[in-house]
C-alpha atoms as a PDB file:
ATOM      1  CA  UNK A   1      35.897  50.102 -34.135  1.00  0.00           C
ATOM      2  CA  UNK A   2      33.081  48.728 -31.712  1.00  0.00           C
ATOM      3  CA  UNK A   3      30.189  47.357 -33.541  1.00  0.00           C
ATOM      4  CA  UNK A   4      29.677  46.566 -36.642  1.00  0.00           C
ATOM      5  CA  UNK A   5      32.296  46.728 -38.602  1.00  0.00           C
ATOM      6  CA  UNK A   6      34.091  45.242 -41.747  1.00  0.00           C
ATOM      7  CA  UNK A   7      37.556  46.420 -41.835  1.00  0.00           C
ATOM      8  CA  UNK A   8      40.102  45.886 -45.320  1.00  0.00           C
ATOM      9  CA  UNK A   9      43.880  45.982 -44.071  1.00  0.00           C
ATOM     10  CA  UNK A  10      46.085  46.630 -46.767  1.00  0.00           C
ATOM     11  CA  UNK A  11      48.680  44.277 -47.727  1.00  0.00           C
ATOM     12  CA  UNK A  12      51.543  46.838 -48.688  1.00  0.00           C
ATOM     13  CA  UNK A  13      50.568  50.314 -46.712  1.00  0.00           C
ATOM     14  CA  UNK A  14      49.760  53.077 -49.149  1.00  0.00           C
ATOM     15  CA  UNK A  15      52.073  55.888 -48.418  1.00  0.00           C
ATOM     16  CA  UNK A  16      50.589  59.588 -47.675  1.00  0.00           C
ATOM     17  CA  UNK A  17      53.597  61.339 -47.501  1.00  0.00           C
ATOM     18  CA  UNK A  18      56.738  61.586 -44.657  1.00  0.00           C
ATOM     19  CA  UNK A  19      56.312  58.596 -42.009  1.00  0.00           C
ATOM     20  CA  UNK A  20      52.631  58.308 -42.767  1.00  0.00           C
ATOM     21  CA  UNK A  21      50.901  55.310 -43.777  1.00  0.00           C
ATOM     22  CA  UNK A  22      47.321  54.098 -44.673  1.00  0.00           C
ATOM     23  CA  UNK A  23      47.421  50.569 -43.277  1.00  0.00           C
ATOM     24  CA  UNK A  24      43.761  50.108 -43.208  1.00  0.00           C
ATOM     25  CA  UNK A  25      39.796  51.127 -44.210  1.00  0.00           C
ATOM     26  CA  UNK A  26      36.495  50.384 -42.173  1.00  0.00           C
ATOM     27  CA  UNK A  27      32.799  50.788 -42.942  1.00  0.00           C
ATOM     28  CA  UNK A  28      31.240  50.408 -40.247  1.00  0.00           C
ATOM     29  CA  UNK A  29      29.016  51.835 -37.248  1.00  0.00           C
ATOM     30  CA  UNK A  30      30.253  53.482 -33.601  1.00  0.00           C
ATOM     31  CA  UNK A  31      27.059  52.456 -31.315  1.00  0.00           C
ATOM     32  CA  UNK A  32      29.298  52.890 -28.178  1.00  0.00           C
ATOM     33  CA  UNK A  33      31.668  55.504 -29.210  1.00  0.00           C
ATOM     34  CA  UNK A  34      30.906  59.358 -29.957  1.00  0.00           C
ATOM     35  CA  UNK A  35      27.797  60.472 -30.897  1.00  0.00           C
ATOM     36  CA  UNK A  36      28.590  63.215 -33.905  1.00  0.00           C
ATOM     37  CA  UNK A  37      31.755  63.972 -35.573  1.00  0.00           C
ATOM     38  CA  UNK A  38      32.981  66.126 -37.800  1.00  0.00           C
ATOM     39  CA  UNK A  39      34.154  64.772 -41.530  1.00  0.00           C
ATOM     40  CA  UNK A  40      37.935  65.953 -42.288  1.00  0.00           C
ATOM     41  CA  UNK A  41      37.346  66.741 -45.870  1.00  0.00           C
ATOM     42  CA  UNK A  42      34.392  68.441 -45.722  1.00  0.00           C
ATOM     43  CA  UNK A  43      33.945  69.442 -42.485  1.00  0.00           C
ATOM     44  CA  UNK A  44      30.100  67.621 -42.589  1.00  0.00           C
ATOM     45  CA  UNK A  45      28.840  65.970 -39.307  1.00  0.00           C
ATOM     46  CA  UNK A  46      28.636  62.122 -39.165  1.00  0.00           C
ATOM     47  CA  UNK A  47      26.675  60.165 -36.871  1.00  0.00           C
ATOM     48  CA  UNK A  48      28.209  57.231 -35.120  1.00  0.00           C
ATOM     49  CA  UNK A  49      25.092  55.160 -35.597  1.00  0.00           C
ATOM     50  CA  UNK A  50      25.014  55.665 -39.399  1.00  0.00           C
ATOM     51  CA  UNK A  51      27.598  54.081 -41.603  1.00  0.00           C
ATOM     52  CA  UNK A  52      30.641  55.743 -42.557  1.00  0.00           C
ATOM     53  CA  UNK A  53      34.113  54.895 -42.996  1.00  0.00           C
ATOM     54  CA  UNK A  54      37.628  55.198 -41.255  1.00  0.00           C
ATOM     55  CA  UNK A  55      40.905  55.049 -42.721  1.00  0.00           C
ATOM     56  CA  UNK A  56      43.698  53.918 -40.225  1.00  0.00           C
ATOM     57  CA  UNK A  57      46.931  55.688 -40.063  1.00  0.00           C
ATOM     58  CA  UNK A  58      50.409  54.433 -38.726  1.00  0.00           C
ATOM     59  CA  UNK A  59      53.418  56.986 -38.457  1.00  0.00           C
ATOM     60  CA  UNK A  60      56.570  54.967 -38.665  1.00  0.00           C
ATOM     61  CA  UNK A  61      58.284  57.703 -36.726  1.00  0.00           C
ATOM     62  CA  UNK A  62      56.277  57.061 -33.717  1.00  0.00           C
ATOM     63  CA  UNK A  63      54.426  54.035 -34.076  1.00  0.00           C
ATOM     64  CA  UNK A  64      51.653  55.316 -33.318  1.00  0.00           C
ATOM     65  CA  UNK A  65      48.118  54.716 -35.345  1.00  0.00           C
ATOM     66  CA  UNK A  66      45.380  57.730 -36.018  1.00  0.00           C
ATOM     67  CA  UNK A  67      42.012  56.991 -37.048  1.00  0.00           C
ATOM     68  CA  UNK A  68      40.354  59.426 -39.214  1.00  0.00           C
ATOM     69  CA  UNK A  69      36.460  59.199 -40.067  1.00  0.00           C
ATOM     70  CA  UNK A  70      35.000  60.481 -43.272  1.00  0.00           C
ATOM     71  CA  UNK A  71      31.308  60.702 -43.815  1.00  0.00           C
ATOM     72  CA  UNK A  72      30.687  59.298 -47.051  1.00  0.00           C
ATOM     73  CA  UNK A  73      33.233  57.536 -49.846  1.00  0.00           C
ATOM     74  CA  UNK A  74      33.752  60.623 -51.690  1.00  0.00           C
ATOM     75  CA  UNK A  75      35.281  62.840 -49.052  1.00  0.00           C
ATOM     76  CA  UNK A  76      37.658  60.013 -48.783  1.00  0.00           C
ATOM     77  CA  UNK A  77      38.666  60.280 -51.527  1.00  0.00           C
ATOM     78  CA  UNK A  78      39.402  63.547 -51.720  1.00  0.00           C
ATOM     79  CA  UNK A  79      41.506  62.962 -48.830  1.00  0.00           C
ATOM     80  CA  UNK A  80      43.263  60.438 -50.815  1.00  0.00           C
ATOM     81  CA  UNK A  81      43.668  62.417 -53.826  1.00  0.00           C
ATOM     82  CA  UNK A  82      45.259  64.928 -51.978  1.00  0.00           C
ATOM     83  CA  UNK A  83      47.162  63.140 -49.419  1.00  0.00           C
ATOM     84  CA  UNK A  84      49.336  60.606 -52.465  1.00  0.00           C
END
């Protein structure tokens, strides 16, 4: 995450389901990155200068880790609700 950012890895991975892990959550702000995105849960905008979070996820499978950005703490968790 460029900028500001504080970023809370989680000791033991909280798992989502299959190979999917949530390894870590950021609030923070995107100065250099895009400029509006669209919330996952809600399907709200969020504005990379505002501050929002992101929830990091690795897939053991692949090894690969997807960052997903929600604009406010209760659309994630909704995600989480629905995702454990």
């Amino acid at each position: 995450m460029a900028g500001q950012a504080w970023v809370m890895d989680l000791g033991t991975p909280l798992r989502l389901g299959g190979t999917h892990y949530l390894t870590a959550v950021s609030v923070g702000r995107d100065p250099d990155d895009e400029t509006v995105w669209d919330c996952p849960v809600c399907g709200g905008h969020g504005y990379a200068d505002e501050w929002h979070l992101v929830a990091s996820v690795r897939d053991t499978a692949t090894s690969r880790t997807a960052t997903y950005r929600y604009c406010d703490d209760a659309c994630l968790r909704g995600w989480l609700r629905t995702a454990v």
